[in-house]
Each structure stands twice: as C-alpha cells, then as structure tokens.
C-alpha atoms as a PDB file:
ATOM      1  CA  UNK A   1    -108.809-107.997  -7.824  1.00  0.00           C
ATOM      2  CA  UNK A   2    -111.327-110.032  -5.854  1.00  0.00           C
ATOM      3  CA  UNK A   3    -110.642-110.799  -2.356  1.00  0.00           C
ATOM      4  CA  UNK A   4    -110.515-114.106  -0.841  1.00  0.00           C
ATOM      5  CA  UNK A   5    -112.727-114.309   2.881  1.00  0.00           C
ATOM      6  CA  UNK A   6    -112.369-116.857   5.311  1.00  0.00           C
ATOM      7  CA  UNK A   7    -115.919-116.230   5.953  1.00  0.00           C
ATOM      8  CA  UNK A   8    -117.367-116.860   2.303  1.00  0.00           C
ATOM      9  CA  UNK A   9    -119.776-119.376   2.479  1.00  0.00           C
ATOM     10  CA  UNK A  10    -122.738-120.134   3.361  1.00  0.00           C
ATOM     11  CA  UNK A  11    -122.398-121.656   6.663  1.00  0.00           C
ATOM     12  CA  UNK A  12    -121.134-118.789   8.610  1.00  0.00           C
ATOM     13  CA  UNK A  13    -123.807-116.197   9.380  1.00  0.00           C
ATOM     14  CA  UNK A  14    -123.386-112.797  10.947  1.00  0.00           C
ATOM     15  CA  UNK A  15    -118.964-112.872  11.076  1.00  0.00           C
ATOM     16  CA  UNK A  16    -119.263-109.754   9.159  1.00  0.00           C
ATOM     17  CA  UNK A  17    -117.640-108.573  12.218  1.00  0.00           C
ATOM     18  CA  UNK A  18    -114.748-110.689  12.743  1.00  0.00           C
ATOM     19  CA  UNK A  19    -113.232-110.504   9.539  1.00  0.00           C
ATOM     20  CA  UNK A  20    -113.744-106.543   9.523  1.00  0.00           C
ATOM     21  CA  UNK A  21    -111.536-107.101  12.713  1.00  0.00           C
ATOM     22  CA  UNK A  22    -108.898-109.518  11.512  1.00  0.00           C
ATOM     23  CA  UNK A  23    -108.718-106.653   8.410  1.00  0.00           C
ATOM     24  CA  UNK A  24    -107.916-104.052  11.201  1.00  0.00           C
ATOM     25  CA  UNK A  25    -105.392-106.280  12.981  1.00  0.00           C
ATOM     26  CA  UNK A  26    -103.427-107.199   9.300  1.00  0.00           C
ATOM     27  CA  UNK A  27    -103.737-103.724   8.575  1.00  0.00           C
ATOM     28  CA  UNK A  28    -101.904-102.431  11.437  1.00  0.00           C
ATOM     29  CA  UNK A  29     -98.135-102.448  10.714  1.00  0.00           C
ATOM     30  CA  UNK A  30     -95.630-104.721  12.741  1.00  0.00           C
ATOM     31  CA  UNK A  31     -94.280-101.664  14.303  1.00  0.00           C
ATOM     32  CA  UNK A  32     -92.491-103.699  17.513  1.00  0.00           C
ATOM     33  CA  UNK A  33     -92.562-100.325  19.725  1.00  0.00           C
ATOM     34  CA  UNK A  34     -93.581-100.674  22.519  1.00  0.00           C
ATOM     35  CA  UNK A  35     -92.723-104.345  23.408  1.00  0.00           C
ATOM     36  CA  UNK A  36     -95.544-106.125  25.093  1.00  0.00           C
ATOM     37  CA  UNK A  37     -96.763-109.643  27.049  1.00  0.00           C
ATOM     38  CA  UNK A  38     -99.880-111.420  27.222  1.00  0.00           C
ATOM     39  CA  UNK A  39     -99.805-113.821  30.116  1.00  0.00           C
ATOM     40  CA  UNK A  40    -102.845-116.129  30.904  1.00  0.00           C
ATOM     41  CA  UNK A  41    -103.490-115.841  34.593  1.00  0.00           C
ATOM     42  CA  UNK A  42    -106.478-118.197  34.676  1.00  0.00           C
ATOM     43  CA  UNK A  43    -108.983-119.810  32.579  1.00  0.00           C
ATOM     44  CA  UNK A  44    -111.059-116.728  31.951  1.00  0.00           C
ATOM     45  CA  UNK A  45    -108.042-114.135  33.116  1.00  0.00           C
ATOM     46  CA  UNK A  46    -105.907-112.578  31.322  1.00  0.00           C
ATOM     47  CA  UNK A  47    -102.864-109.785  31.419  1.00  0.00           C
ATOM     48  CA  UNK A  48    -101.248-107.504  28.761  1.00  0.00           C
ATOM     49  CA  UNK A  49     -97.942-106.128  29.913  1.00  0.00           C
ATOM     50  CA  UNK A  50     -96.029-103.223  27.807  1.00  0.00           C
ATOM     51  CA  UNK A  51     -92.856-102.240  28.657  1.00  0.00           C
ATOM     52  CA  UNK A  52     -93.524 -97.862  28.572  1.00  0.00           C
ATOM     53  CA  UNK A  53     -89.989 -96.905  30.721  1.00  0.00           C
ATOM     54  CA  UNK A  54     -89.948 -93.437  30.555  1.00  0.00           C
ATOM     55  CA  UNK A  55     -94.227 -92.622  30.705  1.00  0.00           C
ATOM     56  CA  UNK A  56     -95.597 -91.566  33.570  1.00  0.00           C
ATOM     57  CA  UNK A  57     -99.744 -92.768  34.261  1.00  0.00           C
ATOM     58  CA  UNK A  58    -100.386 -88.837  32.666  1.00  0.00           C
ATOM     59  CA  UNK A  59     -98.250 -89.584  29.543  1.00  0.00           C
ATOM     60  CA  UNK A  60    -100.660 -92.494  28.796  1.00  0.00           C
ATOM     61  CA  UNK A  61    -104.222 -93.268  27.703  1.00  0.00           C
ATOM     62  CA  UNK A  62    -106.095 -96.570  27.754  1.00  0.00           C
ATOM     63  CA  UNK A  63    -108.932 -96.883  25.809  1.00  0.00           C
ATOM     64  CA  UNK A  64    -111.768 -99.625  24.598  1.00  0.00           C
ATOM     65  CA  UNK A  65    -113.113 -98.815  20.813  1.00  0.00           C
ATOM     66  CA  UNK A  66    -115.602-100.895  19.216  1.00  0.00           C
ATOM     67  CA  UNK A  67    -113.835-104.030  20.898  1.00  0.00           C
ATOM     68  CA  UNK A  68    -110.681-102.813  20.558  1.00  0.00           C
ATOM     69  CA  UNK A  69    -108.295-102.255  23.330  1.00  0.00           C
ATOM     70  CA  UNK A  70    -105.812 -99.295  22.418  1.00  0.00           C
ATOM     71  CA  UNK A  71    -103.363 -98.172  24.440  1.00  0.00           C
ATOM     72  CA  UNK A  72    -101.825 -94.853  23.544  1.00  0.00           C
ATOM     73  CA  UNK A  73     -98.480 -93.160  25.157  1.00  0.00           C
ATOM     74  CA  UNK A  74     -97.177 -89.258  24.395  1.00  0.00           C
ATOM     75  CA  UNK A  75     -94.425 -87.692  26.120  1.00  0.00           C
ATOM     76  CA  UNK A  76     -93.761 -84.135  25.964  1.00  0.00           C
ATOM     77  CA  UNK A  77     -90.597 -82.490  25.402  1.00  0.00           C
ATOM     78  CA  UNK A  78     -89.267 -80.332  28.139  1.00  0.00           C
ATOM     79  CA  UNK A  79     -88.406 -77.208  26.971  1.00  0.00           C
ATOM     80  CA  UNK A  80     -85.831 -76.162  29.252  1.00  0.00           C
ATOM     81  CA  UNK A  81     -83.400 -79.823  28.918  1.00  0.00           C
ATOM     82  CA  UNK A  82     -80.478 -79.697  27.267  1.00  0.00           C
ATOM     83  CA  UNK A  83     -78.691 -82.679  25.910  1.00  0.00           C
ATOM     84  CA  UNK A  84     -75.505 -83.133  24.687  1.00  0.00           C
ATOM     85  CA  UNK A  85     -76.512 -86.497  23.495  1.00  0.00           C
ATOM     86  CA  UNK A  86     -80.119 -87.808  23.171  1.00  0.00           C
ATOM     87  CA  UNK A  87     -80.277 -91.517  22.518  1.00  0.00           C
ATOM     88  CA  UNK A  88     -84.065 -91.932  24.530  1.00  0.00           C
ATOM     89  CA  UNK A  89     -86.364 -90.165  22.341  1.00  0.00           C
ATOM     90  CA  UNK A  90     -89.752 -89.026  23.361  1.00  0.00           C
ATOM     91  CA  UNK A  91     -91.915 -90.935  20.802  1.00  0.00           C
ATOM     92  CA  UNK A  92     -95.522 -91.703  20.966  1.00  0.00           C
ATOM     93  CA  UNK A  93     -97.176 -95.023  20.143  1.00  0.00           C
ATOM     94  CA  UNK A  94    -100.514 -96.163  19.920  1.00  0.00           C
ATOM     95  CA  UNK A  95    -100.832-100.392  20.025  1.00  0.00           C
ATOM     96  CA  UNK A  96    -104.338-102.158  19.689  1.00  0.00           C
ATOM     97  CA  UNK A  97    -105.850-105.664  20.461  1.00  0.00           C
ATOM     98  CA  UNK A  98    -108.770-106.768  18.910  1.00  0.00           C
ATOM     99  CA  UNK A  99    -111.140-108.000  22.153  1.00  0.00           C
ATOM    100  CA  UNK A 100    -113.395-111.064  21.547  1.00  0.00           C
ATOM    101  CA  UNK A 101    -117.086-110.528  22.413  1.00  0.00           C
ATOM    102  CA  UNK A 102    -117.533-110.220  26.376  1.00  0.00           C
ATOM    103  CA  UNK A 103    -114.151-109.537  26.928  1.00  0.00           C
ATOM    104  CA  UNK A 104    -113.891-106.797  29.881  1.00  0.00           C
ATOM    105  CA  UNK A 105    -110.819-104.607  31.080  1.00  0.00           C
ATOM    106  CA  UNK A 106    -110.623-105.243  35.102  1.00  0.00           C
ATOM    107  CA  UNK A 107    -108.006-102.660  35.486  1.00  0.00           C
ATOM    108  CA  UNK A 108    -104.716-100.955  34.609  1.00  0.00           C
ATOM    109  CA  UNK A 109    -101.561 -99.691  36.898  1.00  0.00           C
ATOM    110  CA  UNK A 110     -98.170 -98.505  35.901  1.00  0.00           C
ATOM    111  CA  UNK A 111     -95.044 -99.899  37.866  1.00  0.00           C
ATOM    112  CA  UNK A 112     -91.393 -99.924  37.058  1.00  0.00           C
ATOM    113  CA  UNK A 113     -91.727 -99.079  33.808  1.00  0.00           C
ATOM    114  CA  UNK A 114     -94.622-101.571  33.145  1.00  0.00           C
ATOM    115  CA  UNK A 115     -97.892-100.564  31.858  1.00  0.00           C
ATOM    116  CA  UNK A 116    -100.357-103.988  33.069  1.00  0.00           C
ATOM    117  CA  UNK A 117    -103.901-104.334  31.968  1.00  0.00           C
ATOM    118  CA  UNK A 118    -105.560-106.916  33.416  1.00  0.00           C
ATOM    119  CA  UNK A 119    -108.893-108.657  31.123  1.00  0.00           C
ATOM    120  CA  UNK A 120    -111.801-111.013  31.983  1.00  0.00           C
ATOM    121  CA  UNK A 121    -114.252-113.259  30.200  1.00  0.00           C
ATOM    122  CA  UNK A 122    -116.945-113.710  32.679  1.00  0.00           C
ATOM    123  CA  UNK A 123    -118.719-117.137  32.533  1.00  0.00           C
ATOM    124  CA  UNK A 124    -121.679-117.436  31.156  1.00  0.00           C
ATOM    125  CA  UNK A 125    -124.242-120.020  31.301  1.00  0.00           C
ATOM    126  CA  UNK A 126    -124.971-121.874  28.161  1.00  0.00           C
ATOM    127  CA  UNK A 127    -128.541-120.792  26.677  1.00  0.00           C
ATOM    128  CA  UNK A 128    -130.801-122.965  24.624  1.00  0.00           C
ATOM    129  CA  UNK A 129    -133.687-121.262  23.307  1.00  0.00           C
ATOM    130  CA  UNK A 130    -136.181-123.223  21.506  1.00  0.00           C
ATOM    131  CA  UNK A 131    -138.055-121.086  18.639  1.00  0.00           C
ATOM    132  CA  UNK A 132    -141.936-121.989  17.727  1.00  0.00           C
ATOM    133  CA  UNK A 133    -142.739-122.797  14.286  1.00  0.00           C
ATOM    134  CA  UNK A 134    -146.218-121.111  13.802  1.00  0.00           C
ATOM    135  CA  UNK A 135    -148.157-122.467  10.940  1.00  0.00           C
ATOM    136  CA  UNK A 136    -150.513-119.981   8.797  1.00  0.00           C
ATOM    137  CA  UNK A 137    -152.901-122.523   7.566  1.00  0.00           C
ATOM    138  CA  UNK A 138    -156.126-121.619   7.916  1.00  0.00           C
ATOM    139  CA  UNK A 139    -155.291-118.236   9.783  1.00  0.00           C
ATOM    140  CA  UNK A 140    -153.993-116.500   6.704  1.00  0.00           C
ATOM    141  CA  UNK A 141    -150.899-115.334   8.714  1.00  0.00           C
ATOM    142  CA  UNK A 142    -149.691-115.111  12.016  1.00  0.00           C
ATOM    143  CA  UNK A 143    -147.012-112.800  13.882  1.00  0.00           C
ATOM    144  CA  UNK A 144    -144.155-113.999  16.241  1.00  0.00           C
ATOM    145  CA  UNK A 145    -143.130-111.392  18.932  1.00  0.00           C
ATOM    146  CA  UNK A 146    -140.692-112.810  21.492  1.00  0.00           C
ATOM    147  CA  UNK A 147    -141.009-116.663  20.545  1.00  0.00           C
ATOM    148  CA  UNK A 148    -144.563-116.488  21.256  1.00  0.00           C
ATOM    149  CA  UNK A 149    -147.154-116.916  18.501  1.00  0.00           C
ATOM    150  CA  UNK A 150    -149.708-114.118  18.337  1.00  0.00           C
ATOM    151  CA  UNK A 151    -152.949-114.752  15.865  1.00  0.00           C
ATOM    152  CA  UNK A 152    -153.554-112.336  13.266  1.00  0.00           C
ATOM    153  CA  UNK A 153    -156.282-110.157  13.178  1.00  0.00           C
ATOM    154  CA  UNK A 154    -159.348-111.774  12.031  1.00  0.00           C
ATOM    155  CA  UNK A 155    -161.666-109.946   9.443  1.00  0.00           C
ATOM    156  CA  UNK A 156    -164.987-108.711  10.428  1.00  0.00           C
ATOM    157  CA  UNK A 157    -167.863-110.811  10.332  1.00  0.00           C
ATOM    158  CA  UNK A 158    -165.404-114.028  10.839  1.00  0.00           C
ATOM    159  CA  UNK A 159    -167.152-116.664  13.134  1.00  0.00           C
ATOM    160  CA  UNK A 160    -164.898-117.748  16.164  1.00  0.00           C
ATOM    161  CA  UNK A 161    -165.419-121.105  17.591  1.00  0.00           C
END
C-alpha cells in the first residue's frame, strides 16, 4: 500500500523532517494520562502544564530528544503500605511534544500537583543571503566556498593577463 505525504511534491525541499515528526506524533496513542495544558503566555512564550498529583520532582524526568520534549513520571511502590482499598495506582507515563525548530525549554518546577514547563522561541532577525552565480566560461570551472567565487587552478604554461 503506498502512502500518501503531505510533503510529495516538488516544491517542498528538505521537510523530510517534519513529516518523520508528524509520523511520531500520529503514532503515539491517545492515551489521555496524564492530563495536560498548553497556555500561550506571550508571543514567543509558551507553558505546558500536566496535572502529576501524587509525583514528587524525584519521581519525574524531563527530557529534550531530537526536538522532542518528553516528560516521563515513575512512582515506586512502597513495600511496607498496606491497603485495604487501592483506587490511586502508581502508574508511569511517558507524554511527548514534538518542538518546532528553535524552540528552547526555559525551565520546569513542580507545585500542587502541577508539573509546568515553561518554552521560548527566541527572535530572530530575518536573513537574506544573496548567492553568486559564477560562470565557467572561459575558466573551464570554478569552485564556490562560502558564497565567494574562487578560480580554478589554471594549467601550466597558461598566460595570465
């Protein structure tokens, strides 16, 4: 069965990247534990909230891979409780986001029950870069090295003028 991209034609160039990340995120099942919020605190600000009652900062890991934010929570199981009734289980959980490029994690804290990590885009200026066309005429070829046109070696017994 052949798959259908969003990316498949000629026009987009280099989003290898983004649709191997929208495959991760459809991928990932719709598993709704642990509830979470993503509240826009500015233009380039952002927060993730997850609701983790019951972990403590040592019970949890935060974690950036490959532009992916994952957040994972284990609690251990305390030997010495007994319960006559256990309706809060100990369960573990990993979630992921999928960062856009430049994306950076400012910083996480745990209160009340409330796991918040807090993300940035820093602004960047717009760059235009102009790129020389180098024509070979005459020269028999010529090399490009950081937008700036470098002559090719000439042969031997070539006159210069």
């Amino acid at each position: 069965m052949t798959r259908l991209s969003l990316f498949n034609s000629p026009l987009f160039l280099g989003f290898d990247q983004v649709e191997a990340a929208l495959d991760r995120v459809s991928k990932h099942g719709a598993d709704g534990y642990p509830p979470y919020n993503v509240e826009q605190l500015g233009e380039n600000r952002l927060k993730i909230t997850l609701a983790v009652a019951g972990f403590s900062s040592e019970d949890l890991q935060v974690q950036i891979e490959d532009n992916q934010l994952m957040i994972r929570g284990r609690q251990a199981d305390d030997p010495e409780r007994v319960y006559l009734h256990r309706g809060i289980a100990a369960r573990q959980f990993q979630r992921s986001f999928v960062l856009a490029e430049g994306i950076e994690v400012i910083g996480a804290s745990l209160e009340n029950g409330l796991l918040s990590i807090e993300l940035e885009r820093p602004l960047t200026e717009p760059q235009v870069r102009t790129i020389d066309i180098v024509s070979s005429a005459g020269s028999g070829r010529a090399e490009v090295i950081d937008g700036k046109a470098k002559a090719a070696p000439r042969k031997s017994g070539a006159k210069t003028a």
